[in-house]
C-alpha atoms as a PDB file:
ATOM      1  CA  UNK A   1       0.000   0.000   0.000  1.00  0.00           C
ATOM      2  CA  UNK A   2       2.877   2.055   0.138  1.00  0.00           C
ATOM      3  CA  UNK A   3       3.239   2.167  -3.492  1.00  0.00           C
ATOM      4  CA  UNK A   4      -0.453   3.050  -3.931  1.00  0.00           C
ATOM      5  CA  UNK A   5       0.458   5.967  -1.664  1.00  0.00           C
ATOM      6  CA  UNK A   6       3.538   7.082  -3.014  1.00  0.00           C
ATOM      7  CA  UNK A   7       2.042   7.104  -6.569  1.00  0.00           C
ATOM      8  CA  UNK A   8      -1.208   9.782  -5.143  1.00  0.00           C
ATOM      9  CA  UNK A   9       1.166  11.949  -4.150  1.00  0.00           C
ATOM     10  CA  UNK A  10       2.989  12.136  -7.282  1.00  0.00           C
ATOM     11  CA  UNK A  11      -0.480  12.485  -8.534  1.00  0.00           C
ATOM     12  CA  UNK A  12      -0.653  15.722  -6.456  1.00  0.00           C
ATOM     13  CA  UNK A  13       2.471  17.163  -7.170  1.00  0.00           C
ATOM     14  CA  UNK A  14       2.186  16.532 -11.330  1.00  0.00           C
ATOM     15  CA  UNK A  15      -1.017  18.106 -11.179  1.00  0.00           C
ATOM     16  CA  UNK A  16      -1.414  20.977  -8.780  1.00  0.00           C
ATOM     17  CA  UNK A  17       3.078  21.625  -8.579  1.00  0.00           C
ATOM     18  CA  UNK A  18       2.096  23.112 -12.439  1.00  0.00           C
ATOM     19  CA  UNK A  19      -0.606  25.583 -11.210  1.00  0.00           C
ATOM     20  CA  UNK A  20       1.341  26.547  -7.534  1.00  0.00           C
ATOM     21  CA  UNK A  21       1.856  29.974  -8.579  1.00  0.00           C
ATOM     22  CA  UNK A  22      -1.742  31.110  -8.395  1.00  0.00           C
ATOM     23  CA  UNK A  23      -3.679  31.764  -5.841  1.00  0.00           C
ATOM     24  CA  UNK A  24      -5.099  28.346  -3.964  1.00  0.00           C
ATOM     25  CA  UNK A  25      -7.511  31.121  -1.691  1.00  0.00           C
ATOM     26  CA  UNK A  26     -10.690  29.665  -3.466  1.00  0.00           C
ATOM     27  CA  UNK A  27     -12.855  26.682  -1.995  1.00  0.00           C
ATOM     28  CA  UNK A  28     -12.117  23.617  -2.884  1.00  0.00           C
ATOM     29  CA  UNK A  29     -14.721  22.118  -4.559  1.00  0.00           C
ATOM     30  CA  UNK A  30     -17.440  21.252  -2.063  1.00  0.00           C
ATOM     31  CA  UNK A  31     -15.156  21.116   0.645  1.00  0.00           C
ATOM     32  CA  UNK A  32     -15.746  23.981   3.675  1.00  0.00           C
ATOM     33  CA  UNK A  33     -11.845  24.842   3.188  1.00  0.00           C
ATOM     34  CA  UNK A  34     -10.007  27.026   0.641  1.00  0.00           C
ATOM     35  CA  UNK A  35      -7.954  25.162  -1.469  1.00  0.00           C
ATOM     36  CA  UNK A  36      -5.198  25.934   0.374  1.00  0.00           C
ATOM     37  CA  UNK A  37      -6.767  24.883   3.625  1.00  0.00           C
ATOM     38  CA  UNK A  38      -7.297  21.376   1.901  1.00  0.00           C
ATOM     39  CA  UNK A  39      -3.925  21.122   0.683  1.00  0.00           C
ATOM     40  CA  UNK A  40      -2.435  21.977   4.830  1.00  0.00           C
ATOM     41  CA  UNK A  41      -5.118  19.394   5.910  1.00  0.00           C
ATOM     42  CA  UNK A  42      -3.861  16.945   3.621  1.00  0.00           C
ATOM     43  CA  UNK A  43       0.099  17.190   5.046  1.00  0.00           C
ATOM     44  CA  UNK A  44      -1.427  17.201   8.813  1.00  0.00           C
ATOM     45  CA  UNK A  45      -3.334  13.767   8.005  1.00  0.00           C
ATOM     46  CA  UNK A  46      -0.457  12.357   6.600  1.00  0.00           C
ATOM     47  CA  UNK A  47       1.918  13.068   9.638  1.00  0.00           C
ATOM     48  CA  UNK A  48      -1.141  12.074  11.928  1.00  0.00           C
ATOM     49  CA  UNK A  49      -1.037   8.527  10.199  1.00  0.00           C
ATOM     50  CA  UNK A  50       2.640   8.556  11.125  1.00  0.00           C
ATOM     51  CA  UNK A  51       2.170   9.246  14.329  1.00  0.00           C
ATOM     52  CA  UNK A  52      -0.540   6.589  14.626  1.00  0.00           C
ATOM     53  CA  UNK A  53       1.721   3.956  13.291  1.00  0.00           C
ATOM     54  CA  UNK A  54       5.040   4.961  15.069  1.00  0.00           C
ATOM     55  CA  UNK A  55       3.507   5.635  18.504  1.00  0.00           C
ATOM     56  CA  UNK A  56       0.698   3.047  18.096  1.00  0.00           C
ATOM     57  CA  UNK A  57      -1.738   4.287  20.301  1.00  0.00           C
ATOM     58  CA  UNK A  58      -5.396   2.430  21.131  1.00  0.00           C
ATOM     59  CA  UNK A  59      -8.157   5.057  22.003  1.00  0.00           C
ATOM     60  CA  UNK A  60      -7.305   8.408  20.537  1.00  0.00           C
ATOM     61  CA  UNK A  61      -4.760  10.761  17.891  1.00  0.00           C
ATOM     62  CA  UNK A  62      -1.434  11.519  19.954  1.00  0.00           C
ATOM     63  CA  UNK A  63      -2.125  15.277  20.713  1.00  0.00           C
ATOM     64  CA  UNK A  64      -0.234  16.958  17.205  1.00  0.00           C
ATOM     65  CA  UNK A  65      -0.804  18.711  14.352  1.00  0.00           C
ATOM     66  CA  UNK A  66       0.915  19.873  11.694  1.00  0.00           C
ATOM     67  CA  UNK A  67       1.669  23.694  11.474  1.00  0.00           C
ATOM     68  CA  UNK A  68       2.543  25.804   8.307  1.00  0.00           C
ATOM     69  CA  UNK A  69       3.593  29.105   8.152  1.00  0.00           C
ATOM     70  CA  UNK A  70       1.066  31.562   6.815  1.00  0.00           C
ATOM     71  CA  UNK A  71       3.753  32.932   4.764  1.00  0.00           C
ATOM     72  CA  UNK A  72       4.488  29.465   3.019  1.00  0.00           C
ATOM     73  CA  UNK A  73       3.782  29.389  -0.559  1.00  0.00           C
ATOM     74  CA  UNK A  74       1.615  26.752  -2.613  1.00  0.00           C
ATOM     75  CA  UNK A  75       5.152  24.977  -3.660  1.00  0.00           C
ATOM     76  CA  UNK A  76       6.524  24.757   0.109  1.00  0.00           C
ATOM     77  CA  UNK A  77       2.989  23.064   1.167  1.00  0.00           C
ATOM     78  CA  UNK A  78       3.043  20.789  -1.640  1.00  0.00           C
ATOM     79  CA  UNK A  79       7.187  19.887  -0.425  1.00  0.00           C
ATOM     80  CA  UNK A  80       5.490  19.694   2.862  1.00  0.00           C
ATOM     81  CA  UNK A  81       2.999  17.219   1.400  1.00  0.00           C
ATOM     82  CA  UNK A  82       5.156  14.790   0.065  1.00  0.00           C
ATOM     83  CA  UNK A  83       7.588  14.933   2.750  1.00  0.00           C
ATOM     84  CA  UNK A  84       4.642  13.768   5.347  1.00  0.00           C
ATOM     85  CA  UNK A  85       4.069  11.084   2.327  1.00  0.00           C
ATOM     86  CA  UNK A  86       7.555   9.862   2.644  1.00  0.00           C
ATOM     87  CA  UNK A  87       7.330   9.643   6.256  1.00  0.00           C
ATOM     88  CA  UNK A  88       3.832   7.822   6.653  1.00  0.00           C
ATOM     89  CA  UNK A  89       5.257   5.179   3.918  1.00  0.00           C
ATOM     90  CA  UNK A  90       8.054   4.406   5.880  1.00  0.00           C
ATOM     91  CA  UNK A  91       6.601   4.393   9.105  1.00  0.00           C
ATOM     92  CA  UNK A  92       4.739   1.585   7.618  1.00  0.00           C
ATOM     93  CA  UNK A  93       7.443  -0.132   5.873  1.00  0.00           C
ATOM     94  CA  UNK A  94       9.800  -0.234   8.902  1.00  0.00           C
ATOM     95  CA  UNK A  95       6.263  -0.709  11.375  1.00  0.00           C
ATOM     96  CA  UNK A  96       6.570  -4.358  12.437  1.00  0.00           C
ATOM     97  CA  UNK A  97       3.274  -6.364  11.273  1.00  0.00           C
ATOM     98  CA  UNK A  98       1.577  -6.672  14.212  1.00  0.00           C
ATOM     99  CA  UNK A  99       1.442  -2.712  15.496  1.00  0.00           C
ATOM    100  CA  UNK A 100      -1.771  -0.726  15.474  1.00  0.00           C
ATOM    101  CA  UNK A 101      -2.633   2.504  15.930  1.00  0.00           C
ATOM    102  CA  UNK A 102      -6.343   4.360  16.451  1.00  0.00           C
ATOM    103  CA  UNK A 103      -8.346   5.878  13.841  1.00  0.00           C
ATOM    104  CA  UNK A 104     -11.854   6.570  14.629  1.00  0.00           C
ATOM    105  CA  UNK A 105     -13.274   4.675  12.110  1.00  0.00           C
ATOM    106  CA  UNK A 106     -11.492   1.588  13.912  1.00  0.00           C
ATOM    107  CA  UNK A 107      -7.701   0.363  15.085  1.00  0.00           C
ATOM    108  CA  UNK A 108      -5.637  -0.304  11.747  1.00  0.00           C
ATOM    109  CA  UNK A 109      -2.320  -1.327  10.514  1.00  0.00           C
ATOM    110  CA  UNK A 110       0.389   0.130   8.900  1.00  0.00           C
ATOM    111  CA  UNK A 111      -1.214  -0.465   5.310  1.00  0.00           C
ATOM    112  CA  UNK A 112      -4.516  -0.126   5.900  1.00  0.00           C
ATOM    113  CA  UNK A 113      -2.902   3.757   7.354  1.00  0.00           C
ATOM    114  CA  UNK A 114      -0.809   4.128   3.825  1.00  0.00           C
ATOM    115  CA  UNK A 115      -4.472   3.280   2.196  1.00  0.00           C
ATOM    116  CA  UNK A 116      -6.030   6.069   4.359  1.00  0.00           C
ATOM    117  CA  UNK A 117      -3.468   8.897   3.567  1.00  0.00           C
ATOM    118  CA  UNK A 118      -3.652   7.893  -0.289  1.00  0.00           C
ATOM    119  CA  UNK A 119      -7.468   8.377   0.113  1.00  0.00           C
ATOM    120  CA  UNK A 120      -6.944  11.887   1.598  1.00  0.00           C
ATOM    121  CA  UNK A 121      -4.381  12.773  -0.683  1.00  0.00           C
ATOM    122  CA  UNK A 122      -6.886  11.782  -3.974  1.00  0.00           C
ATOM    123  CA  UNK A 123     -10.102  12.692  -2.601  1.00  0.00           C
ATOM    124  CA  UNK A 124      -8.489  16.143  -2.020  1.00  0.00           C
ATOM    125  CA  UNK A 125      -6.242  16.805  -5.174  1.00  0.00           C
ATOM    126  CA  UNK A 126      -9.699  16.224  -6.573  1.00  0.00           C
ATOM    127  CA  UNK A 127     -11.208  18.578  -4.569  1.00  0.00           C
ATOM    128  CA  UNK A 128      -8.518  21.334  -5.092  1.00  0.00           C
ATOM    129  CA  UNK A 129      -8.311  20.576  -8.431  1.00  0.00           C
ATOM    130  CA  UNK A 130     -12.537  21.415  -9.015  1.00  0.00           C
ATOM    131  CA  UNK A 131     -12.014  24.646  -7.062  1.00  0.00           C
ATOM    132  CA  UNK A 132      -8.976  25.631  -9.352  1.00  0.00           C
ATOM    133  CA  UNK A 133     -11.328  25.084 -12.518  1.00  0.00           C
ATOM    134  CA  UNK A 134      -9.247  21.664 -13.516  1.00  0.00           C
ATOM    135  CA  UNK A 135     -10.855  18.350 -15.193  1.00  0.00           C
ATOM    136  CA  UNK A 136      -9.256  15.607 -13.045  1.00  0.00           C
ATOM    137  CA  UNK A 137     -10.372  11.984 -12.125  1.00  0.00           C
ATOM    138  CA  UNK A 138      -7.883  10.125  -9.593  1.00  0.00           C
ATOM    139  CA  UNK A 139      -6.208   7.283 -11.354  1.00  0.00           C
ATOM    140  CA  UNK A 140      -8.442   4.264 -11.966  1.00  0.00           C
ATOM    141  CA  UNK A 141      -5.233   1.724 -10.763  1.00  0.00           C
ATOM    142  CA  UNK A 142      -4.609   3.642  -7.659  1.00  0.00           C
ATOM    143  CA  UNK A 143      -8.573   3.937  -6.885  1.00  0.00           C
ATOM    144  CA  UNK A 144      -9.058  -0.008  -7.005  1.00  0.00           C
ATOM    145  CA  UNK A 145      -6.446  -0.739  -4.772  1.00  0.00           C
ATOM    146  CA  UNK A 146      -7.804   1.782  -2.148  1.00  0.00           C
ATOM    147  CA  UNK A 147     -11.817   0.446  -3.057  1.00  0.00           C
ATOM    148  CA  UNK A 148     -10.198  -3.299  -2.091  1.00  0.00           C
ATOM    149  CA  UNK A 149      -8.604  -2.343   0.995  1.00  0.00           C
ATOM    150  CA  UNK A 150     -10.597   0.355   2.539  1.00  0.00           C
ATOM    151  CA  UNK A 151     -14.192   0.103   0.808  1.00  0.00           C
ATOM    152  CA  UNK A 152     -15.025  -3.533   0.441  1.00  0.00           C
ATOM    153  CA  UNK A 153     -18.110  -3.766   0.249  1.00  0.00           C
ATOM    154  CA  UNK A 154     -18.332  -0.825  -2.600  1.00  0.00           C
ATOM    155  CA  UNK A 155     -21.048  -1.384  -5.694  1.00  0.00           C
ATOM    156  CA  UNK A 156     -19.100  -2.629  -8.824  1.00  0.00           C
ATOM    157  CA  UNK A 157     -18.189  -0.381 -11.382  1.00  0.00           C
ATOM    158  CA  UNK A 158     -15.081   1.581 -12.677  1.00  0.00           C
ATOM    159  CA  UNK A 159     -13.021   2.022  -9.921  1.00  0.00           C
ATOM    160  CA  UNK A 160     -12.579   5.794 -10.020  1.00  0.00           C
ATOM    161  CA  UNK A 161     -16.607   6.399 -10.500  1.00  0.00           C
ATOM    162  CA  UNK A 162     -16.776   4.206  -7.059  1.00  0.00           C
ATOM    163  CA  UNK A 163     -14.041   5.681  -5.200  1.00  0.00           C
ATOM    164  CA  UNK A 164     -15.553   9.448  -5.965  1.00  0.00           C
ATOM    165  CA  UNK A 165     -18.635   8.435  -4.823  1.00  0.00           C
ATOM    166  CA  UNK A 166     -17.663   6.084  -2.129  1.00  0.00           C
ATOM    167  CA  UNK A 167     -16.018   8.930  -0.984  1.00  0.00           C
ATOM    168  CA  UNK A 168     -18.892  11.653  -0.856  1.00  0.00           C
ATOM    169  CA  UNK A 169     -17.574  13.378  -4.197  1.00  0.00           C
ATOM    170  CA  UNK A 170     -20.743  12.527  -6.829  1.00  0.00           C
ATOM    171  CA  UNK A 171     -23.346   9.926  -7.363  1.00  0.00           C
ATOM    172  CA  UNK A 172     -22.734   6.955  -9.080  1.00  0.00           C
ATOM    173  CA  UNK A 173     -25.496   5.454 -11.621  1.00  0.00           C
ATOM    174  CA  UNK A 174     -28.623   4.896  -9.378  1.00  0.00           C
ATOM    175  CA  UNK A 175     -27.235   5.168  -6.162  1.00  0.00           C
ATOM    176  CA  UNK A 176     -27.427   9.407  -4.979  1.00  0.00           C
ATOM    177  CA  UNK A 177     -24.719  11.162  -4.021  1.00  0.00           C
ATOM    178  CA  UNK A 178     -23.393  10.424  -0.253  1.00  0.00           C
ATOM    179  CA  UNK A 179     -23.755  12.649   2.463  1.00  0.00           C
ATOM    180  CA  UNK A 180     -21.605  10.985   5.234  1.00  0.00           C
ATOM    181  CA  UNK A 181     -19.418   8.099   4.102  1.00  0.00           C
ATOM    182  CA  UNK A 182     -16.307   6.503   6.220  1.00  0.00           C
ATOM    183  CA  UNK A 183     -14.019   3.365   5.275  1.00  0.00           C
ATOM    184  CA  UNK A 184     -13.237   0.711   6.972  1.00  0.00           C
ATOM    185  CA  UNK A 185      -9.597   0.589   8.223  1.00  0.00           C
ATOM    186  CA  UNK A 186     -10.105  -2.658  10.016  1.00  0.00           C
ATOM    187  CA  UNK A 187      -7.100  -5.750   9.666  1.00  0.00           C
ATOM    188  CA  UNK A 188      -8.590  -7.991   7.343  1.00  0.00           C
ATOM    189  CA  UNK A 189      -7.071 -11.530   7.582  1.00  0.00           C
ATOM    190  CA  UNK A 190      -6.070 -10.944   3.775  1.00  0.00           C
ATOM    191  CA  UNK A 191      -4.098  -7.782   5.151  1.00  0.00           C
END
C-alpha cells in the first residue's frame, strides 16, 4: 500500500506543482476549506497517520498537528505534502506487522494507514483541483487498490466512478450522491 500511496502523491504534485503559482484562496470544490486549507489538511493527516503507526496508540490521535507558516507558498505546502508522504510510507514499511494505531473509524495497521493517507491525498487533489477550474479523475489503478482495501463492500463499477462516490464526491449510476461516508480501516485476515 505504500506504493499506492507514493504514486497519489505524485499524482498531487504533477497536477497541482504546475498551477502553484496562483492563488489556492478559493474553496475547494465542495469542501468547507479554501484550497489551500485542503492542501495543509492533507500534510497534517499524513503526519497524523505517522504518528498513529510509530507511537501506536489504542483510544485516541497523539495530541499533534501539523503547522505551516502563513507565509508558506503553494510549492513549500506541496514539499510539505510529500515529505509527510515519505514519512507515513516508511513508518509503515519499517512498522513491524503486528502494530496498530487508532483511527476513529477503527484500530488499523500500517497499510490499511498508507491506504487512508492515499485516500486523503486523492479525494483532495480532486477537490482542489474542481475549485482551481481543472478536469481531473484520480487514477483508476490507484482507486481499485484503495476500493479493495478500505471500501469492500463498494457497488461494482469503474473504480474511479466508485471511489468518488464512495467517498462523498458525486453519485454513481442509481445510487445518490453520499452525504456521510467513512471506510473501513479494520485488519482484514487478507491484510
Amino acid at each position: 500500500m505504500t506504493q499506492v500511496l507514493e504514486e497519489s502523491v505524485m499524482q498531487m504534485q504533477s497536477l497541482l506543482g504546475d498551477i502553484a503559482g496562483i492563488s489556492w484562496a478559493v474553496p475547494a470544490g465542495d469542501v468547507e476549506w479554501s484550497c489551500r486549507d485542503t492542501a495543509v489538511h492533507v500534510a497534517d493527516d499524513l503526519f497524523s497517520y505517522a504518528s498513529q503507526v510509530i507511537a501506536q496508540p489504542q483510544d485516541s490521535y497523539l495530541p499533534i498537528d501539523i503547522v505551516i507558516d502563513p507565509n508558506a507558498t503553494n510549492c513549500q505546502i506541496l514539499e510539505t505534502i510529500a515529505m509527510c508522504g515519505r514519512v507515513l510510507g516508511q513508518a509503515v514499511e519499517n512498522a513491524h506487522p503486528q502494530a496498530r494505531g487508532w483511527h476513529p473509524f477503527g484500530v488499523s495497521d500500517g497499510p490499511g494507514f498508507a491506504a487512508m493517507g492515499a485516500v486523503e491525498v486523492l479525494a483532495h487533489t480532486y477537490d482542489i483541483a474542481r475549485g482551481l477550474g481543472l478536469e481531473w479523475r484520480p487514477p483508476a489503478t490507484l482507486c481499485g487498490s484503495l476500493l479493495n482495501r478500505l471500501f469492500p463492500h463498494s457497488p461494482d463499477g469503474d473504480p474511479t466512478a466508485v471511489f468518488l462516490y464512495c467517498c462523498g464526491r458525486a453519485s454513481l449510476g442509481e445510487h445518490p450522491r453520499l452525504e456521510e461516508w467513512a471506510w473501513d480501516p479494520s485488519v482484514s485476515a487478507s491484510s
